[in-house]
Protein backbone atom coordinates (compact mmCIF):
# COMPACT_ATOMS: atom_id res chain seq x y z
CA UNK A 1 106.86 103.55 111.65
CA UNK A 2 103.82 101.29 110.75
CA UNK A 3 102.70 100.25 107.69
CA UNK A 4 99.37 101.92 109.34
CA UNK A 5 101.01 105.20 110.17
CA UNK A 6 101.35 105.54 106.20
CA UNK A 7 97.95 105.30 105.60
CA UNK A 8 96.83 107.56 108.50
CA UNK A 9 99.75 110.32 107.56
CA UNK A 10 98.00 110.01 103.91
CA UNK A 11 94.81 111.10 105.12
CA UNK A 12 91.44 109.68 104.68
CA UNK A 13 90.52 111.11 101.33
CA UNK A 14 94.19 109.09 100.09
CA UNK A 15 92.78 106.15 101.76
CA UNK A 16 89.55 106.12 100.45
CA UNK A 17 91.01 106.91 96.52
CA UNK A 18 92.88 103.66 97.41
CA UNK A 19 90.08 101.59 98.14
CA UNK A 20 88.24 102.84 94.57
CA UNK A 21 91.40 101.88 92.87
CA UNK A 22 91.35 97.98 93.69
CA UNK A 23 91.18 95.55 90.88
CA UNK A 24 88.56 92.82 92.06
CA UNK A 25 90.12 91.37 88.61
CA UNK A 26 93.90 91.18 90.04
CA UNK A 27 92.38 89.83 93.49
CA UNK A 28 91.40 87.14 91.57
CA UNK A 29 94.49 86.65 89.37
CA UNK A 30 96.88 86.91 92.54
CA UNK A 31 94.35 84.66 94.46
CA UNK A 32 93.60 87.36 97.02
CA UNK A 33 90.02 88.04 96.69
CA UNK A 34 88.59 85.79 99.34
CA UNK A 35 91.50 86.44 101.67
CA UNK A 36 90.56 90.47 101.23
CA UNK A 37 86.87 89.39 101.03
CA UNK A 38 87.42 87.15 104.53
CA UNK A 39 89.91 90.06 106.20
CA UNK A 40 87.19 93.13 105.47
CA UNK A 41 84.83 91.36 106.74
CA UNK A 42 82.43 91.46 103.93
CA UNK A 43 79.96 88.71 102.46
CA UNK A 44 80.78 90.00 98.92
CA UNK A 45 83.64 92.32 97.17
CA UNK A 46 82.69 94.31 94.60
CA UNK A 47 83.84 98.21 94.46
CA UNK A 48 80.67 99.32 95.43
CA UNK A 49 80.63 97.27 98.87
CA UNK A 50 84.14 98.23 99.39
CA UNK A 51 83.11 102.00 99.01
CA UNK A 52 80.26 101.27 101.14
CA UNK A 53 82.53 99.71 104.03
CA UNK A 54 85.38 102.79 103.96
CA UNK A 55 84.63 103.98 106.80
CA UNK A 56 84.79 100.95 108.76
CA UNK A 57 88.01 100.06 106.93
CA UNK A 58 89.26 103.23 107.87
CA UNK A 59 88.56 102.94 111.51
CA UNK A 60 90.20 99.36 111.56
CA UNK A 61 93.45 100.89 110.13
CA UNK A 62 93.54 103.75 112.90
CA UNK A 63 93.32 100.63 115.32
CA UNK A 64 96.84 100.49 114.41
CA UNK A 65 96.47 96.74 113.19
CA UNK A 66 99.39 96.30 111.08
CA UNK A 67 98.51 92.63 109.68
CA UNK A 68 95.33 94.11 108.63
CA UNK A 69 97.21 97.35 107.41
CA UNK A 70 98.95 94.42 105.27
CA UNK A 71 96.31 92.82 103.60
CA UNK A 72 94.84 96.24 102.76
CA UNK A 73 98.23 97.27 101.28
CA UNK A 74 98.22 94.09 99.38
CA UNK A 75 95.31 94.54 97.63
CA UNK A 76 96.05 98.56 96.57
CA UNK A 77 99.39 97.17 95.18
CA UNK A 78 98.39 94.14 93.15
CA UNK A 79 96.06 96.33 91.60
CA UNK A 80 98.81 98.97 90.56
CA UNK A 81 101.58 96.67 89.17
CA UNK A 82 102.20 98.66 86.28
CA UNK A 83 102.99 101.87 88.07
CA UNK A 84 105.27 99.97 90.28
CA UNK A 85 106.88 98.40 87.37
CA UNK A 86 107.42 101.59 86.22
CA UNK A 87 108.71 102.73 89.34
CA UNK A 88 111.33 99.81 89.71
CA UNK A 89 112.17 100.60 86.19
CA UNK A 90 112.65 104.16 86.88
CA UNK A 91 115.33 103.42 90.21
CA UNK A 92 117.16 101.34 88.63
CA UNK A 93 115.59 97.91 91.17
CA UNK A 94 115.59 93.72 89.85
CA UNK A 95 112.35 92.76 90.42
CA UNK A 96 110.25 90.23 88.83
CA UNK A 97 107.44 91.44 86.86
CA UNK A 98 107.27 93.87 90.03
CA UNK A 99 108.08 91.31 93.04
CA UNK A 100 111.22 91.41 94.36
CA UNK A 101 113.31 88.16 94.37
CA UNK A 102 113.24 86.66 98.16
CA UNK A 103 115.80 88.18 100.18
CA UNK A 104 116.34 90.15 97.82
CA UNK A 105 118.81 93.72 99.06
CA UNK A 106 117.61 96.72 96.88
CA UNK A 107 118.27 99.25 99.36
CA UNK A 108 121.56 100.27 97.69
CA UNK A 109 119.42 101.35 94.37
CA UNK A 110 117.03 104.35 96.40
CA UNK A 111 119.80 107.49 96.39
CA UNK A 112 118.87 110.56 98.66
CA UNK A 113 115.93 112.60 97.29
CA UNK A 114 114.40 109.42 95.26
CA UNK A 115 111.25 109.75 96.61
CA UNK A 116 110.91 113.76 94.97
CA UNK A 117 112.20 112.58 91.88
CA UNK A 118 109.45 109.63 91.45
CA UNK A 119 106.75 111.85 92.39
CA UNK A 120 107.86 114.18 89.86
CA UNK A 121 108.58 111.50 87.37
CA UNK A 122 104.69 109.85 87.71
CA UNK A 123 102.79 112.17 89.28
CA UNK A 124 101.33 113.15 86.14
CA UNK A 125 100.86 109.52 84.68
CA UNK A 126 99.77 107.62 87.44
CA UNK A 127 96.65 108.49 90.19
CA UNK A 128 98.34 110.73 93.07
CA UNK A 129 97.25 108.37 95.83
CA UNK A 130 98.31 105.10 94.93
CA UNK A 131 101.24 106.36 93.68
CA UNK A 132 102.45 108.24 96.91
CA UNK A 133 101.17 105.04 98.84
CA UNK A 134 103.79 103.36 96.74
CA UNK A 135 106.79 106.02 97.14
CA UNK A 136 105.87 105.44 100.94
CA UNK A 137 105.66 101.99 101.23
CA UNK A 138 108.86 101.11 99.02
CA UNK A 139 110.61 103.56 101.88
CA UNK A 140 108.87 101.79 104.57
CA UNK A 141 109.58 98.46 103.11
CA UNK A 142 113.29 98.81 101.80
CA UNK A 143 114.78 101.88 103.79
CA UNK A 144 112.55 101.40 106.56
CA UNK A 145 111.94 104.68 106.51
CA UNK A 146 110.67 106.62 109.45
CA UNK A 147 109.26 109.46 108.18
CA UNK A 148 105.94 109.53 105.97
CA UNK A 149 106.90 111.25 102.56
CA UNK A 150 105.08 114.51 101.12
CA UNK A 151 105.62 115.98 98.36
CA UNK A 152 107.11 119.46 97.72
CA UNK A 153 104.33 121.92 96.50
């Protein structure tokens, strides 16, 4: 699986939830906001111009680009460090202030059936969206997980 197969499995309306939930304030912090400025191509970032190019951002994704899948997952997760904290927190994961150290083997910390028991955990604190983009991409990322996760009604 592709890091663009989780946003496509996600849907659209995710996507798009994602894009309203980026922190041009964290760009800037993390040094990311010309990179995601440069990489959308847009000639300024502000949420309204991101909203505005969602479509187009969306149709780059299904291109199945997964370096630009990257820096769009980039800037969705910088601007949700807190939930992820939370979410390390929760599993039991070393991280750094939500990074993981480099090399770094978590793996052994996400038991069978983690993924149910975070989305019941935050799905009441934290916006659905970003936080199932999260659930999905810390599978993806640490499990390598091949399967895009739902949750149960």
């Amino acid at each position: 699986m592709q890091l663009s197969d989780i946003f496509l499995q996600l849907g659209e309306e995710n996507f798009n939830n994602l894009l309203r939930g980026i922190s041009m304030g964290r760009l800037k912090t993390y040094q990311l906001y010309d990179r995601v400025k440069t990489r959308l191509h847009l000639t300024k970032l502000n949420s309204e111009t991101l909203r505005k190019a969602a479509p187009r951002i969306w149709t780059r994704v299904g291109e199945r680009d997964d370096d630009f899948a990257t820096e769009v997952s980039q800037a969705i997760l910088i601007s949700h460090l807190d939930m992820i904290r939370a979410v390390l927190d929760h599993q039991g994961i070393p991280h750094e202030d939500g990074f993981f150290a480099k090399d770094a083997d978590v793996s052994g910390h996400l038991k069978e059936g983690w993924q149910q028991q975070v989305w019941e955990k935050f799905h009441t604190v934290y916006p659905a969206a970003p936080l199932l983009f999260y659930i999905n991409h810390l599978g993806w990322e640490i499990t390598k997980a091949e399967q895009v996760f739902q949750p149960a009604a």
